[in-house]
PDB file of N, CA and C in Angstrom:
ATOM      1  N   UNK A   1     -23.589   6.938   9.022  1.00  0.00           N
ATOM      2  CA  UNK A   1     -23.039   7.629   7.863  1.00  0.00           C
ATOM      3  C   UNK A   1     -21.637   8.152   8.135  1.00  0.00           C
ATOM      4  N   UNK A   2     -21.880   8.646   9.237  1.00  0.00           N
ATOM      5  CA  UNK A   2     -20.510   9.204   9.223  1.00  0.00           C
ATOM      6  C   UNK A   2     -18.937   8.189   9.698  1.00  0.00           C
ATOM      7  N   UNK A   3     -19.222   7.115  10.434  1.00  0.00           N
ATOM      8  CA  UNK A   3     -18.442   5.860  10.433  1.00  0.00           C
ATOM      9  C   UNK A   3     -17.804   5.219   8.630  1.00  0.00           C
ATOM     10  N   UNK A   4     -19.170   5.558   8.114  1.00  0.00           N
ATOM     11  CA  UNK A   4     -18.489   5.072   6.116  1.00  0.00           C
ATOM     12  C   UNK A   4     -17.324   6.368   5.742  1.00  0.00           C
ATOM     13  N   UNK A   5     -17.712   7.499   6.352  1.00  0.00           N
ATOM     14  CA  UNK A   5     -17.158   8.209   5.718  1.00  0.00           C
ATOM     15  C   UNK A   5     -15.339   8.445   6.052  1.00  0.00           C
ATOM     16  N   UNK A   6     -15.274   7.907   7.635  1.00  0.00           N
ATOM     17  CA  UNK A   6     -14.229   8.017   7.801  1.00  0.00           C
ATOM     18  C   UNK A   6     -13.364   6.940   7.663  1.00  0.00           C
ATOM     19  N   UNK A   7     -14.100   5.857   7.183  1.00  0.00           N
ATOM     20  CA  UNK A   7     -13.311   4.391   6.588  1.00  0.00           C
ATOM     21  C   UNK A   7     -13.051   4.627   5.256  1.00  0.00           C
ATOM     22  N   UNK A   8     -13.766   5.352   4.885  1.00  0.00           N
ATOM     23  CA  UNK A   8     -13.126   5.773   2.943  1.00  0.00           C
ATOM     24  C   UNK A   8     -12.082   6.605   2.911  1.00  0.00           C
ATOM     25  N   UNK A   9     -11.919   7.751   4.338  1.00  0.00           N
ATOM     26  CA  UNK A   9     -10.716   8.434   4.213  1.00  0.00           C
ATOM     27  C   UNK A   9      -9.431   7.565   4.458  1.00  0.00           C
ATOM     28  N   UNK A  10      -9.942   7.259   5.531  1.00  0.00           N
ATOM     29  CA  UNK A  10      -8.380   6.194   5.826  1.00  0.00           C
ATOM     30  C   UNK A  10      -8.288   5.001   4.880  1.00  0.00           C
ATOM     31  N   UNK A  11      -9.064   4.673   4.180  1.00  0.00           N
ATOM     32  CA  UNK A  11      -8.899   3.860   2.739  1.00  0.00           C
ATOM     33  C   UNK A  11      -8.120   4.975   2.285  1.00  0.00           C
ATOM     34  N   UNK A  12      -8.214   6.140   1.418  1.00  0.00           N
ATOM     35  CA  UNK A  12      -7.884   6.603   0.654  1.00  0.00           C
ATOM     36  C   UNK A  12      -6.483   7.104   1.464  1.00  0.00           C
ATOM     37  N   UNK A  13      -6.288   7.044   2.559  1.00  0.00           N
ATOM     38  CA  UNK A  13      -4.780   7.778   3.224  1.00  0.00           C
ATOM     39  C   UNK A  13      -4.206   6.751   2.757  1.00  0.00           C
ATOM     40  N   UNK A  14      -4.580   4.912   3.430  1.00  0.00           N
ATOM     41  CA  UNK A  14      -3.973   3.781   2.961  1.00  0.00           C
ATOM     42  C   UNK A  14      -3.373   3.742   1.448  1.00  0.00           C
ATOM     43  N   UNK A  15      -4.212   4.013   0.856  1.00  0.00           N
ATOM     44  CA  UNK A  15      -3.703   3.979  -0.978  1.00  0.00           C
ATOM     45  C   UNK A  15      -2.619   5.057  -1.229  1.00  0.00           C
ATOM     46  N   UNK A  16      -2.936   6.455  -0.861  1.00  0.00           N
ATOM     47  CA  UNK A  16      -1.897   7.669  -1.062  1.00  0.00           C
ATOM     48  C   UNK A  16      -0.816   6.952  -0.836  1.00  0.00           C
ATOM     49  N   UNK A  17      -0.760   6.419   0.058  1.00  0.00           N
ATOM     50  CA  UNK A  17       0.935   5.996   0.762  1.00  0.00           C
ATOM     51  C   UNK A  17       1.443   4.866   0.571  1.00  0.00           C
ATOM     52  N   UNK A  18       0.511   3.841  -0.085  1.00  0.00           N
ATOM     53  CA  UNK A  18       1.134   2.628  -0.863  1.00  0.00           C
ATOM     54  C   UNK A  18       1.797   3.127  -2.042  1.00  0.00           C
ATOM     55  N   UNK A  19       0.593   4.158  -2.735  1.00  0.00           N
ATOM     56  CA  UNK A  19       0.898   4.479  -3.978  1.00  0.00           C
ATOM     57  C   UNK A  19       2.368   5.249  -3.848  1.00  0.00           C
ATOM     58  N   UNK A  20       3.039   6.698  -3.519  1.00  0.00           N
ATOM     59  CA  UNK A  20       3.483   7.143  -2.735  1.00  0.00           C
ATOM     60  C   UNK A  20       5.158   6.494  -2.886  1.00  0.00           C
ATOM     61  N   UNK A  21       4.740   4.953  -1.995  1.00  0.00           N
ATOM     62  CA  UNK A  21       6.051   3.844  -1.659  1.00  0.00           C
ATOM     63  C   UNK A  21       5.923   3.601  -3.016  1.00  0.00           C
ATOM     64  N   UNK A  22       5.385   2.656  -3.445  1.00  0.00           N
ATOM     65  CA  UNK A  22       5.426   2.010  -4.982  1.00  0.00           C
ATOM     66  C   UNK A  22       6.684   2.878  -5.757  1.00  0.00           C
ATOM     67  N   UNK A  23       6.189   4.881  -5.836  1.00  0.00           N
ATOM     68  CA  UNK A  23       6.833   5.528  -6.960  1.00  0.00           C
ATOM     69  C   UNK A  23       7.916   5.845  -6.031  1.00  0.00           C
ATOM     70  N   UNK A  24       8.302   5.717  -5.085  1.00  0.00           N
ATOM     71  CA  UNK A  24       9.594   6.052  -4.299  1.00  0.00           C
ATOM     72  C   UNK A  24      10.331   4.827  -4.812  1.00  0.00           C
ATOM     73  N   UNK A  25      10.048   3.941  -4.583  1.00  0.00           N
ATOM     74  CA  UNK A  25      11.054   2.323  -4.761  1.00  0.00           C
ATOM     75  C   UNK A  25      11.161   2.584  -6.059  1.00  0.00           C
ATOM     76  N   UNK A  26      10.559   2.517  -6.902  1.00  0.00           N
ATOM     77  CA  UNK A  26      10.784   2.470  -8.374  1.00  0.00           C
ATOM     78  C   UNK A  26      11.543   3.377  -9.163  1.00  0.00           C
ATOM     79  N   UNK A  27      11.429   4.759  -8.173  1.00  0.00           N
ATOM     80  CA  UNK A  27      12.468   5.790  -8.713  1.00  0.00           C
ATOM     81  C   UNK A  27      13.860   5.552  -8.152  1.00  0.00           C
ATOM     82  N   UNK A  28      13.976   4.181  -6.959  1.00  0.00           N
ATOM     83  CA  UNK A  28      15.761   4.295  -7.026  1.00  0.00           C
ATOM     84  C   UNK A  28      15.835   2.841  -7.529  1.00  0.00           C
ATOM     85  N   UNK A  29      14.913   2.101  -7.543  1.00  0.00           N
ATOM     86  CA  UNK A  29      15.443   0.475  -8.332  1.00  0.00           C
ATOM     87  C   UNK A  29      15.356   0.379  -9.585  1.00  0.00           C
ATOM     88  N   UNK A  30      13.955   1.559 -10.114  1.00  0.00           N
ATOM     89  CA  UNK A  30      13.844   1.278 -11.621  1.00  0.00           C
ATOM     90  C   UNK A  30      12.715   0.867 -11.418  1.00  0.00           C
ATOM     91  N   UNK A  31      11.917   0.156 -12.649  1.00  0.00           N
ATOM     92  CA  UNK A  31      10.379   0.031 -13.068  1.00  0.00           C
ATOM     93  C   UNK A  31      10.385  -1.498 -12.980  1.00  0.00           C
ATOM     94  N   UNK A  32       9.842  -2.203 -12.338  1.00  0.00           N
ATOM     95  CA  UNK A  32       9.265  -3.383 -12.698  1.00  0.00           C
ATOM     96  C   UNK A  32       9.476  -4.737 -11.157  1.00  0.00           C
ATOM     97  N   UNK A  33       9.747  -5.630 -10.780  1.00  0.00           N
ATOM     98  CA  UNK A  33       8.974  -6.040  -9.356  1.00  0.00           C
ATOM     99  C   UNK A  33      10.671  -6.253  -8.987  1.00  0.00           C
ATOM    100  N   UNK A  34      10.722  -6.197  -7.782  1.00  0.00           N
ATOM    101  CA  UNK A  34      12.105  -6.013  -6.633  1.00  0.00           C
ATOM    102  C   UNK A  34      11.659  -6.432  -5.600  1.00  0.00           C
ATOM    103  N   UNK A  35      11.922  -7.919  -5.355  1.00  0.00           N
ATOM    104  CA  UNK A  35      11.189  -8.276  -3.990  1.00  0.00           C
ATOM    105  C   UNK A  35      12.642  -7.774  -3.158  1.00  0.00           C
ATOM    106  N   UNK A  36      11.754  -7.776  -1.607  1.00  0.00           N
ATOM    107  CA  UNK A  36      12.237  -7.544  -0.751  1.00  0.00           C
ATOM    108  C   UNK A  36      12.948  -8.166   0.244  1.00  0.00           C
ATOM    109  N   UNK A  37      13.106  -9.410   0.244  1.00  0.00           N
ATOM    110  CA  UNK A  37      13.514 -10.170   0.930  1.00  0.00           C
ATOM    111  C   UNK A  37      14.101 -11.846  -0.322  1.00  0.00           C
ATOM    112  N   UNK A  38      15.290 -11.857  -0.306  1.00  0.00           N
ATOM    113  CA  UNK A  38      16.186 -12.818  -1.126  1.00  0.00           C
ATOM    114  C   UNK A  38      16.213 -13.408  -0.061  1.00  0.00           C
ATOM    115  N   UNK A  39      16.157 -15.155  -0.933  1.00  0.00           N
ATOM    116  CA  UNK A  39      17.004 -15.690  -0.032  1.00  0.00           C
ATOM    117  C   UNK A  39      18.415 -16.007  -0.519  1.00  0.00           C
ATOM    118  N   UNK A  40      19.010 -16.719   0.419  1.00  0.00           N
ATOM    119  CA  UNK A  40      20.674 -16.595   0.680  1.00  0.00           C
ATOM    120  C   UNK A  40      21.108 -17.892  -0.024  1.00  0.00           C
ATOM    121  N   UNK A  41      21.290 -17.584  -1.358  1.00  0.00           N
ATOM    122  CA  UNK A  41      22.105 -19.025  -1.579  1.00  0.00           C
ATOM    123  C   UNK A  41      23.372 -19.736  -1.549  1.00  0.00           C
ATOM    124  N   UNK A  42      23.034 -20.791  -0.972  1.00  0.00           N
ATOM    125  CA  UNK A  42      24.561 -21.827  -0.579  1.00  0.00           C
ATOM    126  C   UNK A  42      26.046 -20.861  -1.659  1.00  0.00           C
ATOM    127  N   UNK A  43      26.878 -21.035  -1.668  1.00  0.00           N
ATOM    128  CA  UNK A  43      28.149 -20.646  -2.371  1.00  0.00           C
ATOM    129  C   UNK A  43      28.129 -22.675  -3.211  1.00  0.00           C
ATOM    130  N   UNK A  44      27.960 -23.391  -2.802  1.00  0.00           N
ATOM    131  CA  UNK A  44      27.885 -24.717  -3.076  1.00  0.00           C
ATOM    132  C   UNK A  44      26.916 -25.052  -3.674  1.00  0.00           C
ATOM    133  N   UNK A  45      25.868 -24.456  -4.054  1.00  0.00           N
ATOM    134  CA  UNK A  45      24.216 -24.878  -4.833  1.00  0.00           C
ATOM    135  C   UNK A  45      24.585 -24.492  -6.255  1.00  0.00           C
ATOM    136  N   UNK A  46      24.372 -26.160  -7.149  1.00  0.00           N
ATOM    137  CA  UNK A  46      24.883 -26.107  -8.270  1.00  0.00           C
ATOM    138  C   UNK A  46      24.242 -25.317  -9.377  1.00  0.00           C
ATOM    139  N   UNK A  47      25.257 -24.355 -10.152  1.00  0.00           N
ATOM    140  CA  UNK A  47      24.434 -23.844 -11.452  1.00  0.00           C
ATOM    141  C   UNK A  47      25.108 -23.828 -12.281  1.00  0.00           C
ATOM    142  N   UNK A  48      24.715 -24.020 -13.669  1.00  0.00           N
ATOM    143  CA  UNK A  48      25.349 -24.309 -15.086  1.00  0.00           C
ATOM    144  C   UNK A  48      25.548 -22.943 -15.743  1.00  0.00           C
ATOM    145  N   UNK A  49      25.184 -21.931 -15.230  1.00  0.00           N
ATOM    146  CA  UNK A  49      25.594 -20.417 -15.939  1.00  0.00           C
ATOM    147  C   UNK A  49      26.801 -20.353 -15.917  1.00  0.00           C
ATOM    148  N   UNK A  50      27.209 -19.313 -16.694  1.00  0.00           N
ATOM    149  CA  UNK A  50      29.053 -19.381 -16.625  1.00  0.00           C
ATOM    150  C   UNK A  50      28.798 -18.177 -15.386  1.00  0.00           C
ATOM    151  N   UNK A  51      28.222 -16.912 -15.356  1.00  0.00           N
ATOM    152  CA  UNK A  51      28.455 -15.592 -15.015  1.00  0.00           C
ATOM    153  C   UNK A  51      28.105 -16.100 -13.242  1.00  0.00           C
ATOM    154  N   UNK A  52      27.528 -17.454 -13.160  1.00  0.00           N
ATOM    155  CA  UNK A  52      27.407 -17.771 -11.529  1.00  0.00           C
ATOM    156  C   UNK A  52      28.903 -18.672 -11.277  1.00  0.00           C
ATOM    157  N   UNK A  53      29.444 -18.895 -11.871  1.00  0.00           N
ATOM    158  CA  UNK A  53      31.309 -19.407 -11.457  1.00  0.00           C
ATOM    159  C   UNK A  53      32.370 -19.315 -11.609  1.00  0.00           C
ATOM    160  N   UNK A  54      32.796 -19.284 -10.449  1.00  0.00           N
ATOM    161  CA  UNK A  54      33.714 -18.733 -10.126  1.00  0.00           C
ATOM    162  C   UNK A  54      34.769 -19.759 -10.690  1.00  0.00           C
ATOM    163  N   UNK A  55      36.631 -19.094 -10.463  1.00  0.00           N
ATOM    164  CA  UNK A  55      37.461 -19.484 -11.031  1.00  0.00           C
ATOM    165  C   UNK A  55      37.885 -20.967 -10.624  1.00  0.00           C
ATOM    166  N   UNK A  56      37.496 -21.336  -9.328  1.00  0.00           N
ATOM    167  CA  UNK A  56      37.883 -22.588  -8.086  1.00  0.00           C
ATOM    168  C   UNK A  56      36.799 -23.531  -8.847  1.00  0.00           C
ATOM    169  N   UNK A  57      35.822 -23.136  -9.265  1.00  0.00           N
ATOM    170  CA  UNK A  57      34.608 -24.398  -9.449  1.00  0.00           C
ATOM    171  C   UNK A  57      35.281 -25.293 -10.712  1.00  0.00           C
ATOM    172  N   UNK A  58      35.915 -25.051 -11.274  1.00  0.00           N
ATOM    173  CA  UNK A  58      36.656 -25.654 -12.870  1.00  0.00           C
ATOM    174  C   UNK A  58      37.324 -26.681 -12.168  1.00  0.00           C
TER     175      UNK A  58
END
């Protein structure tokens, strides 16, 4: 009994402090998903947006 009981606390420490991070990140990025790791794209990897080119690509 007492082995369940101390796996539900440290469950529940686990959650406090996900939860915790979640409202920390969100109060300086804002509301909604911000991964953490971008990857790095080429300066040369083609895109048809205007707001991705630059003045040289014309």
């Amino acid at each position: 009994m007492k082995k369940k009981k101390q796996k539900s606390r440290l469950d529940d420490v686990i959650k406090a402090m996900r939860r915790g991070n979640r409202e920390g990140q969100q109060e300086v990025l804002g509301p909604g998903f911000h991964s953490t790791n971008r990857i790095h794209r080429s300066k040369k990897t083609y895109t048809r947006k205007q707001k991705h080119k630059s003045d040289s690509d014309y």
